[in-house]
C-alpha atoms as a PDB file:
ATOM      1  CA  UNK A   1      11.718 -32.069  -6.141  1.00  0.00           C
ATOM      2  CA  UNK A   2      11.627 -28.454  -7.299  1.00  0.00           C
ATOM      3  CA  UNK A   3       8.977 -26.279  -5.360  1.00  0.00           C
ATOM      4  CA  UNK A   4       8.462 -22.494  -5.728  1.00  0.00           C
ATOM      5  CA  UNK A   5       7.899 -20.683  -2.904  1.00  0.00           C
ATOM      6  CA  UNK A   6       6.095 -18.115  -4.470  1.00  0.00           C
ATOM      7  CA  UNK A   7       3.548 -16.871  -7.289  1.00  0.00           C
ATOM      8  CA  UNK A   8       0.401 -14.946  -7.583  1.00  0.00           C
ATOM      9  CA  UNK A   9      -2.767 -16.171  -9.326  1.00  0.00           C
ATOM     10  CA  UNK A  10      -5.632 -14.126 -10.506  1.00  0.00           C
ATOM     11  CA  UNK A  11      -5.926 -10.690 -11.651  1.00  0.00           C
ATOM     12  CA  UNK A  12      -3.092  -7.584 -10.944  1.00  0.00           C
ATOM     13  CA  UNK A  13      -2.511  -4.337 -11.410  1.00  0.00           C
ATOM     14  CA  UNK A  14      -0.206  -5.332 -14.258  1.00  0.00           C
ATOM     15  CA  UNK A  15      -0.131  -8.531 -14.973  1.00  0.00           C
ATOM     16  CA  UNK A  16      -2.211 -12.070 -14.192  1.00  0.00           C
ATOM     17  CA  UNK A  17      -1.692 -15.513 -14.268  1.00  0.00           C
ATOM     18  CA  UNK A  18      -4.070 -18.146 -13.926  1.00  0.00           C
ATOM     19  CA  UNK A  19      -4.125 -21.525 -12.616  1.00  0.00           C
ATOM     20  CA  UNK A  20      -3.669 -23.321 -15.902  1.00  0.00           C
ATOM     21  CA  UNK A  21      -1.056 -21.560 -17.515  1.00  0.00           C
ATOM     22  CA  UNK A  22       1.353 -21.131 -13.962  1.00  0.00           C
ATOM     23  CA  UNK A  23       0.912 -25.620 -13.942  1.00  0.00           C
ATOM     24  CA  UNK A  24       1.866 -25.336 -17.969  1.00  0.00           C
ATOM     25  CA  UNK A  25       5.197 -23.089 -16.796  1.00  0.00           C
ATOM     26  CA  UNK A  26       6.215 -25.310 -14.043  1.00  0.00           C
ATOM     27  CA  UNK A  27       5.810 -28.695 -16.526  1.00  0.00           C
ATOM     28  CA  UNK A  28       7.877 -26.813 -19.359  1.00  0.00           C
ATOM     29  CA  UNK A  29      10.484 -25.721 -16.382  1.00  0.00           C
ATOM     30  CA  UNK A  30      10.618 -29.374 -14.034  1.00  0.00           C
ATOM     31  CA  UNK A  31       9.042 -27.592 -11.038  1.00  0.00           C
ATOM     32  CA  UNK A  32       6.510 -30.570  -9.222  1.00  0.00           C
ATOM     33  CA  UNK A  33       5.339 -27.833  -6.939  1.00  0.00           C
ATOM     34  CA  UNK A  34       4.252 -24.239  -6.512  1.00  0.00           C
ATOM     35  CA  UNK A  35       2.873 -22.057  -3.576  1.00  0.00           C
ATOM     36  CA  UNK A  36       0.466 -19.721  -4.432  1.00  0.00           C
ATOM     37  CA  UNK A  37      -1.475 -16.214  -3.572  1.00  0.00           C
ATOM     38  CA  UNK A  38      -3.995 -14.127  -4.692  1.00  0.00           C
ATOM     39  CA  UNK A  39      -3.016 -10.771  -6.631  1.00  0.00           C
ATOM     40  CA  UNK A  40      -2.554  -7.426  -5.059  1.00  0.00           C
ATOM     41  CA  UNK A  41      -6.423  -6.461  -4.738  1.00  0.00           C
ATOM     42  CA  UNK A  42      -7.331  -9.515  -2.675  1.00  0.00           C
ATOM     43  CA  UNK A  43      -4.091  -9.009  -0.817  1.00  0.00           C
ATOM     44  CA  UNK A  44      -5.098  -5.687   0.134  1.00  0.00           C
ATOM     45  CA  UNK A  45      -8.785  -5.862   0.478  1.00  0.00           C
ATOM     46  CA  UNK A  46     -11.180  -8.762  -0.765  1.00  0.00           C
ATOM     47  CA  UNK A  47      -9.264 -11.267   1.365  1.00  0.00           C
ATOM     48  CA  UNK A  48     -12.542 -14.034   1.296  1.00  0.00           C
ATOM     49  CA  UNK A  49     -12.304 -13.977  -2.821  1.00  0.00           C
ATOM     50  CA  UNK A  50      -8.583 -14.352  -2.572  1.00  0.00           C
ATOM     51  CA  UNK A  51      -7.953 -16.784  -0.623  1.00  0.00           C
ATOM     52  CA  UNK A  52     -11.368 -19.067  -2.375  1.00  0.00           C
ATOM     53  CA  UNK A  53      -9.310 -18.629  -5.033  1.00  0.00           C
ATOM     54  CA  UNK A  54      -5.647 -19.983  -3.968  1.00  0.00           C
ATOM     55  CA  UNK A  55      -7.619 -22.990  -2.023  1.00  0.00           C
ATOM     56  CA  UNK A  56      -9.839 -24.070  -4.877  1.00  0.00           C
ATOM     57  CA  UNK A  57      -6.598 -23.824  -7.179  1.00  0.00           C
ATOM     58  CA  UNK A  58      -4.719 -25.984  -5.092  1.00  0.00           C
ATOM     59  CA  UNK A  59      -7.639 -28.548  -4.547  1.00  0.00           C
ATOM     60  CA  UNK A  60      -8.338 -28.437  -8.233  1.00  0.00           C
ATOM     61  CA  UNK A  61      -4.497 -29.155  -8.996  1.00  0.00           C
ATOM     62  CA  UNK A  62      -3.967 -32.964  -7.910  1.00  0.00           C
ATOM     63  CA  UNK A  63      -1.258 -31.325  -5.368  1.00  0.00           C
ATOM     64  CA  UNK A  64       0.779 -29.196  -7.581  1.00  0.00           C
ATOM     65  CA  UNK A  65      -0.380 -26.133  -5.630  1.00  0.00           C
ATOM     66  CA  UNK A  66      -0.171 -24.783  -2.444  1.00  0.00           C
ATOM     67  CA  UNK A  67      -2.089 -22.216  -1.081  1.00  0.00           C
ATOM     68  CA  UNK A  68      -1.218 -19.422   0.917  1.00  0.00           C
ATOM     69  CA  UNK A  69      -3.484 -17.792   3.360  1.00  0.00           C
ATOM     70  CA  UNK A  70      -4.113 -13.961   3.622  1.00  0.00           C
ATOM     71  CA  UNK A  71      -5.937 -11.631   5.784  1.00  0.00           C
ATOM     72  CA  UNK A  72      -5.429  -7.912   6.276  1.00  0.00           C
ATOM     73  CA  UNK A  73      -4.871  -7.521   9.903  1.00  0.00           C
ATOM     74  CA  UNK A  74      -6.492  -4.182  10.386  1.00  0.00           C
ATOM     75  CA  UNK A  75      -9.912  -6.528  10.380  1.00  0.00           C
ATOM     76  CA  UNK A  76      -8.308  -7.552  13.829  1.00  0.00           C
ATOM     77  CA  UNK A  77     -10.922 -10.248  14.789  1.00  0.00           C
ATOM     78  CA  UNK A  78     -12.371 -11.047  11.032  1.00  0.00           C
ATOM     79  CA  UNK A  79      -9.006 -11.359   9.910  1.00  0.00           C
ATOM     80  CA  UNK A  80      -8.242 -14.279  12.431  1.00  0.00           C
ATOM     81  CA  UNK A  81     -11.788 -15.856  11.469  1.00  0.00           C
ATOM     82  CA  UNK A  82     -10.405 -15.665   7.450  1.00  0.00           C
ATOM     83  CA  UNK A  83      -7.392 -17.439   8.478  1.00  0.00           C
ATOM     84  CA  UNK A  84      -9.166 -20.204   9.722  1.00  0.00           C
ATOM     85  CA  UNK A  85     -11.864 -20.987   7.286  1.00  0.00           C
ATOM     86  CA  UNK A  86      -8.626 -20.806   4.935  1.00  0.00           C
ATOM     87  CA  UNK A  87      -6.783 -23.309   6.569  1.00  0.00           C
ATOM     88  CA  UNK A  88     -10.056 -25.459   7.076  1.00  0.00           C
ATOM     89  CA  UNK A  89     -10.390 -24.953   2.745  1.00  0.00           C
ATOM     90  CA  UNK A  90      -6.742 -26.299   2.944  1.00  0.00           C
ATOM     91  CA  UNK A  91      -4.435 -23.550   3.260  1.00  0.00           C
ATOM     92  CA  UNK A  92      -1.227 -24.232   4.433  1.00  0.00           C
ATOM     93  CA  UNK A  93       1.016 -21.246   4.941  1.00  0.00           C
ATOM     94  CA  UNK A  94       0.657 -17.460   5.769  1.00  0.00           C
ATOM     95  CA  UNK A  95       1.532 -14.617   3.034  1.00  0.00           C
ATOM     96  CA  UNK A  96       1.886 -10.921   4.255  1.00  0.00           C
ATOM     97  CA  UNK A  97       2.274  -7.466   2.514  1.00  0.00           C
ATOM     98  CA  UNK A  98       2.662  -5.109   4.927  1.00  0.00           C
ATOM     99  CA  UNK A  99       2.670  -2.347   1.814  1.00  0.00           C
ATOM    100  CA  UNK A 100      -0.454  -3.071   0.501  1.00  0.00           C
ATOM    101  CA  UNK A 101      -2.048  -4.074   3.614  1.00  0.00           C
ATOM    102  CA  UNK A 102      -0.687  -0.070   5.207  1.00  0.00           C
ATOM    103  CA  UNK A 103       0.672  -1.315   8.270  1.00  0.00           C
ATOM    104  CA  UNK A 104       4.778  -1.055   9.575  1.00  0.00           C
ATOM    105  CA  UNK A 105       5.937  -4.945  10.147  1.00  0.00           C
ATOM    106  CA  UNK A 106       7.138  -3.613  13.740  1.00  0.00           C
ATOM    107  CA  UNK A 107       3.868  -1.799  14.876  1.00  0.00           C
ATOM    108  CA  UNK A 108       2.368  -4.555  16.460  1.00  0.00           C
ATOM    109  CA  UNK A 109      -0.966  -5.102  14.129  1.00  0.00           C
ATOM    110  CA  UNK A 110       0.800  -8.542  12.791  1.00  0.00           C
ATOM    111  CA  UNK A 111       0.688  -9.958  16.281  1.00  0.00           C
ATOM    112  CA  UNK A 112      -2.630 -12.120  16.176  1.00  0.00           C
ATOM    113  CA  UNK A 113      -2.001 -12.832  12.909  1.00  0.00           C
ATOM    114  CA  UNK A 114       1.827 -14.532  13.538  1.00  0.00           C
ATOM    115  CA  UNK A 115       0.336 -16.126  17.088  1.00  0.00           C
ATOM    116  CA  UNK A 116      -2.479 -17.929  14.347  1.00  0.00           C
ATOM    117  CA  UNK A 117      -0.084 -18.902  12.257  1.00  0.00           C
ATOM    118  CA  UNK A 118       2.423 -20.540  15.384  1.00  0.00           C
ATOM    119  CA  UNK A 119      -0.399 -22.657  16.268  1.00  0.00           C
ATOM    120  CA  UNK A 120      -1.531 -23.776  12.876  1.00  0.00           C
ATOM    121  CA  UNK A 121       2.125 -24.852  12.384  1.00  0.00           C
ATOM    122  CA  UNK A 122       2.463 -22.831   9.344  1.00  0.00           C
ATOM    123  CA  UNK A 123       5.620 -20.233   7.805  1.00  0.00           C
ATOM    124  CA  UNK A 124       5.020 -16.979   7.029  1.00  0.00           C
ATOM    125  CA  UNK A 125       5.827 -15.356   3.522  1.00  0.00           C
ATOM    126  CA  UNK A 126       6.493 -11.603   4.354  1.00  0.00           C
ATOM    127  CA  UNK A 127       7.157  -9.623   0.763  1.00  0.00           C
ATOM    128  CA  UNK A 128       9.884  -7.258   0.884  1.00  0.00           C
ATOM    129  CA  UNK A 129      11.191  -4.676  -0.961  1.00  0.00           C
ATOM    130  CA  UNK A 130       9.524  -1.231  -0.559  1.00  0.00           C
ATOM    131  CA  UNK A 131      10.405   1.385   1.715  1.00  0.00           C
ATOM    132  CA  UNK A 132       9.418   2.412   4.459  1.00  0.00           C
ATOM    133  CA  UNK A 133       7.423  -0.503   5.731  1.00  0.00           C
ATOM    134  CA  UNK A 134       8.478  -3.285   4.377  1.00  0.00           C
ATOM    135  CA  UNK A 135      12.542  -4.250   4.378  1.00  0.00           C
ATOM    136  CA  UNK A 136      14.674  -6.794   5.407  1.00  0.00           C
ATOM    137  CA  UNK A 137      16.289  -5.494   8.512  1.00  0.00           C
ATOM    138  CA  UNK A 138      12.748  -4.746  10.692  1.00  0.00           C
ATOM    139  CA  UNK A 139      11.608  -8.026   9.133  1.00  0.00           C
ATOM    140  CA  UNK A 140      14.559  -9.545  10.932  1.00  0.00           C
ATOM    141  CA  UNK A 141      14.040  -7.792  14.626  1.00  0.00           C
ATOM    142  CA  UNK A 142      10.320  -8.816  13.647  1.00  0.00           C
ATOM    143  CA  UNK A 143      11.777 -12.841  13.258  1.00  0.00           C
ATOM    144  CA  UNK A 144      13.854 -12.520  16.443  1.00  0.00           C
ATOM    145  CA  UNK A 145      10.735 -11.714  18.063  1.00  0.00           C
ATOM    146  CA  UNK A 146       9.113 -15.196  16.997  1.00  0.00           C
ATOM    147  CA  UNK A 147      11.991 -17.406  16.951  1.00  0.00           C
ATOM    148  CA  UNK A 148       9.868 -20.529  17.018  1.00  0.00           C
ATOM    149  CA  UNK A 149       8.105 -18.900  13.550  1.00  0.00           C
ATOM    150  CA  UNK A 150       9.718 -19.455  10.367  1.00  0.00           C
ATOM    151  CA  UNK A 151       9.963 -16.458   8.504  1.00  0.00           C
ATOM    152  CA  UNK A 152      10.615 -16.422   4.665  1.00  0.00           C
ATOM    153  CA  UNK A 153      11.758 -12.732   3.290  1.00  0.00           C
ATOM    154  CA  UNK A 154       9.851 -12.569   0.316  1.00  0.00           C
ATOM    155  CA  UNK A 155      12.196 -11.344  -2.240  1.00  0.00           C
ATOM    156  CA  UNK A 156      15.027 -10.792  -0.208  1.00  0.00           C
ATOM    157  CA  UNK A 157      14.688  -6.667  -0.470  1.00  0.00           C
ATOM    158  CA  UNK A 158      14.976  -6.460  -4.231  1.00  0.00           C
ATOM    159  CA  UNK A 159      15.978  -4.512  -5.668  1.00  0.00           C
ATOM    160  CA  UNK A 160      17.319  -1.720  -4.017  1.00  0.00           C
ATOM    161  CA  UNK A 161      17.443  -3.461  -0.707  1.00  0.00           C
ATOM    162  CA  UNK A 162      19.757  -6.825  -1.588  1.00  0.00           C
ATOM    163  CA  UNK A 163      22.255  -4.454   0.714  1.00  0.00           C
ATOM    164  CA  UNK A 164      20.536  -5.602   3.730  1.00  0.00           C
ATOM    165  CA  UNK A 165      19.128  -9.161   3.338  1.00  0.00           C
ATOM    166  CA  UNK A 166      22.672 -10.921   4.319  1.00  0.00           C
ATOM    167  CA  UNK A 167      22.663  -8.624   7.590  1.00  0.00           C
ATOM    168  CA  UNK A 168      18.822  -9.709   8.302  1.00  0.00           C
ATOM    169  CA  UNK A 169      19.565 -13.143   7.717  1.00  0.00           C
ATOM    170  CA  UNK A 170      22.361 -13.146   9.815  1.00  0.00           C
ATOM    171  CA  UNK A 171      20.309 -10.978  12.772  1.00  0.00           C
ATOM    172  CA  UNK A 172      17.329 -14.056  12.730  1.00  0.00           C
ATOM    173  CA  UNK A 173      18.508 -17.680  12.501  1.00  0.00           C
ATOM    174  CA  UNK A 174      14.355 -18.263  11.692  1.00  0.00           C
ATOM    175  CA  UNK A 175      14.945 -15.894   8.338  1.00  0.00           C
ATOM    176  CA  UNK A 176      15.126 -17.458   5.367  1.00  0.00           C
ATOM    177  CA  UNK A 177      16.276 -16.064   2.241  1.00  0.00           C
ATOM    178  CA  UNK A 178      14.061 -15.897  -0.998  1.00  0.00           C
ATOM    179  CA  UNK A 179      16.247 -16.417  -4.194  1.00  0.00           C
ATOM    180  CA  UNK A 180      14.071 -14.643  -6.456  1.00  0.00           C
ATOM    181  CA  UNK A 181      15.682 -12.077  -8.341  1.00  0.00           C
ATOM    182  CA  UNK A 182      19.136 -12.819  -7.178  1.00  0.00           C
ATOM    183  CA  UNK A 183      22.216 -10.686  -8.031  1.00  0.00           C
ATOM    184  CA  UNK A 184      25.078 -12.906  -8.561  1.00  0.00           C
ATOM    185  CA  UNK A 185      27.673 -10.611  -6.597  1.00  0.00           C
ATOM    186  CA  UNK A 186      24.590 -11.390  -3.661  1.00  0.00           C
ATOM    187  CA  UNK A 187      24.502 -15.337  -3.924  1.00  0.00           C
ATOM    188  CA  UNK A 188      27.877 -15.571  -4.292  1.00  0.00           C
ATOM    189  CA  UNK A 189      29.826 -13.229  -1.976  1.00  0.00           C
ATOM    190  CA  UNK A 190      26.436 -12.660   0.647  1.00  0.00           C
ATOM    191  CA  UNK A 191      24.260 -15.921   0.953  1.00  0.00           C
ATOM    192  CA  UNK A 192      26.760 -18.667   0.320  1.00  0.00           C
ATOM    193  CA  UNK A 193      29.775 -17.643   1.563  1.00  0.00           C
ATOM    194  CA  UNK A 194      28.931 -16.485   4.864  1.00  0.00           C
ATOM    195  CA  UNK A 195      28.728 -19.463   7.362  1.00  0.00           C
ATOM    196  CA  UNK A 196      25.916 -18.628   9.215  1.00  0.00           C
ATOM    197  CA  UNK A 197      23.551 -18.508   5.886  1.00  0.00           C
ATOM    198  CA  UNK A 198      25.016 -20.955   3.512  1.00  0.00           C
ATOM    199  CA  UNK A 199      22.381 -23.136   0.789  1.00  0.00           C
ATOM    200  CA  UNK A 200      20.247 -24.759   3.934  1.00  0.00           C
ATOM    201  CA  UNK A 201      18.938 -20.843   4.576  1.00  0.00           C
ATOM    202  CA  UNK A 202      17.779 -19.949   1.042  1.00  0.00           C
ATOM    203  CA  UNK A 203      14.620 -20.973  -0.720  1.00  0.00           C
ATOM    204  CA  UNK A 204      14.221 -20.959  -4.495  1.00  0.00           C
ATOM    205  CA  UNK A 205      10.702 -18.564  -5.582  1.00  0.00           C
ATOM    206  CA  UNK A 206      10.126 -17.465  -9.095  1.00  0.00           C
ATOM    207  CA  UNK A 207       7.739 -14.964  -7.647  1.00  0.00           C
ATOM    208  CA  UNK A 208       5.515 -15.473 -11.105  1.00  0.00           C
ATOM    209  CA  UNK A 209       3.932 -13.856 -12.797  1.00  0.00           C
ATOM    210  CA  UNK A 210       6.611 -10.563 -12.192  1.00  0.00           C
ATOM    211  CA  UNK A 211       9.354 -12.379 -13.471  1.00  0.00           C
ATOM    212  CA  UNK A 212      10.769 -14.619 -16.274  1.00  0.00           C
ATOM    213  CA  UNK A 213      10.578 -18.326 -14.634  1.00  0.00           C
ATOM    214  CA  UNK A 214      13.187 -19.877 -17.208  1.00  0.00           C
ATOM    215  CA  UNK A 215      15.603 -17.247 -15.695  1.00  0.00           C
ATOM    216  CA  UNK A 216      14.765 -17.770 -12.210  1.00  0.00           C
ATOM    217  CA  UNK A 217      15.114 -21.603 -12.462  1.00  0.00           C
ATOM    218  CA  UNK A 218      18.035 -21.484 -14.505  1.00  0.00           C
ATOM    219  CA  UNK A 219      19.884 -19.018 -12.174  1.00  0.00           C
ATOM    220  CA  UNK A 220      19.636 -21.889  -9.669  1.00  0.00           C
ATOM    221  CA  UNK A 221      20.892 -24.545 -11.961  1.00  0.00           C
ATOM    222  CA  UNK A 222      24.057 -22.359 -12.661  1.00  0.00           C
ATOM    223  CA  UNK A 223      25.401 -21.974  -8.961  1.00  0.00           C
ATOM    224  CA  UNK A 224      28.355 -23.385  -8.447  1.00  0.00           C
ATOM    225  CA  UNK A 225      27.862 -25.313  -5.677  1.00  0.00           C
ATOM    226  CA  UNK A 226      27.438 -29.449  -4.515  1.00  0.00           C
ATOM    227  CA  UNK A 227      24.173 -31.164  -5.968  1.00  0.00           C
ATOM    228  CA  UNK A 228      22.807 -31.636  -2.111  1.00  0.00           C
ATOM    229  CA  UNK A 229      23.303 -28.131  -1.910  1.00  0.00           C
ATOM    230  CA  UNK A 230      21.338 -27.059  -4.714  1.00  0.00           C
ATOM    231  CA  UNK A 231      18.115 -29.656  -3.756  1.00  0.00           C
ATOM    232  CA  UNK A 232      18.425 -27.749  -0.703  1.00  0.00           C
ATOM    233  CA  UNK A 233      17.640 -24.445  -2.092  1.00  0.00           C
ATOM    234  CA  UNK A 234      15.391 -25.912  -5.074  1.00  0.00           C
ATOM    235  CA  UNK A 235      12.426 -27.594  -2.755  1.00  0.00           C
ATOM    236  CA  UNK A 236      14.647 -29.122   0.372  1.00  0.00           C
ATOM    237  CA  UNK A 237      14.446 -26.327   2.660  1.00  0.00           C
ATOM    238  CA  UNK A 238      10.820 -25.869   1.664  1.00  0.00           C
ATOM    239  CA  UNK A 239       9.893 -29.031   2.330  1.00  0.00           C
ATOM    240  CA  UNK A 240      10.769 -29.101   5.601  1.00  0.00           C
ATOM    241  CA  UNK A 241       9.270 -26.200   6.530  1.00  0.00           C
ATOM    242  CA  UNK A 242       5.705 -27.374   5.093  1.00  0.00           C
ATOM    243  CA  UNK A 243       6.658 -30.532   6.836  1.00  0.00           C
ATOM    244  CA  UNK A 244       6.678 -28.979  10.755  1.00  0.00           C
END
């Protein structure tokens, strides 16, 4: 089973995707399942429409989606209150921004949101990427905070950051890597090779509709490692993490 870890639906800034056409990609490409949030303005702002979007998608798809769950945690209270009549609509993970939503992944505002998502039993998606407030390495002393939390680095820093996702993933055993975007130099030398990553730490993300998914599926495909290894990456690891 191939299952992306990541893709936005609805309207944003520069591009959109909807519904239909992501579930016409992932049939063209073999993927059986993709998880999905709203574009950058719900993100940021109209959290409600966003995330009535992402849960209708994913009870509208027969299972092929997944919704994620946001909320901008300056609403402090409201924000916790969103999160739950998202995961009652059938939301089943957490995705954060912490540069759209203006708020340093270290500064404490997460906090209610990351104790919400502990009990609900869900992962949290954390986008990274952009400077100063969201990159790998406070992401990391933000996992090692919540080791009981899994914590999937959205993007793994790209692009300028790829630098520092092997030393975050190494830092947080809960950190997983998102392949998205992937320099081979990075996958090859950084991810695989050292032992305390390896293929059971990486999950595969097309992070549609920003990139080309044939590329991003096919990247995967062309690894050279074992067959196990690669189901790992490709919905494996995933899997168990939507599983907990």
């Amino acid at each position: 089973m191939i299952i992306d870890a990541h893709c936005r639906i609805g309207d944003g800034r520069e591009v959109s995707l909807n519904p239909a056409d992501l579930i016409a990609t992932m049939d063209a490409l073999g993927i059986d399942r993709a998880m999905i949030a709203p574009g950058e303005r719900c993100t940021a702002y109209d959290n409600r429409e966003g995330n009535e979007l992402t849960t209708t998608a994913a009870v509208q798809s027969d299972g092929r989606l997944l919704a994620y769950a946001v909320a901008n945690p300056w609403r402090g209270r409201a924000a916790i209150d969103e999160l739950d009549r998202a995961r009652d609509a059938g939301a089943v993970a957490l995705a954060v921004d912490s540069t759209l939503q203006g708020f340093d992944l270290l500064d404490g505002l997460l906090d209610p949101l990351l104790d919400f998502a502990t009990e609900a039993g869900w992962f949290v998606y954390v986008r990274t990427g952009t400077p100063a407030t969201a990159l790998p390495l406070p992401l990391a002393t933000l996992a090692r905070r919540r080791p009981e939390l899994p914590v999937l680095m959205g993007k793994s820093g790209a692009t300028d950051f790829w630098i520092d996702a092997v030393p975050a993933l190494l830092h947080a055993p809960n950190l997983y890597g998102d392949t998205s975007y992937a320099p081979w130099d990075t996958v090859l030398n950084g991810f695989l090779a050292e032992p305390g990553i390896g293929a059971g730490r990486l999950v595969f993300s097309t992070d549609s509709p920003y990139t080309v998914p044939f590329a991003e599926v096919d990247r995967i495909r062309d690894w050279p490692i074992a067959d196990d290894q690669k189901s790992a990456v490709f919905g494996g690891n995933l899997a168990r993490l939507l599983a907990r």
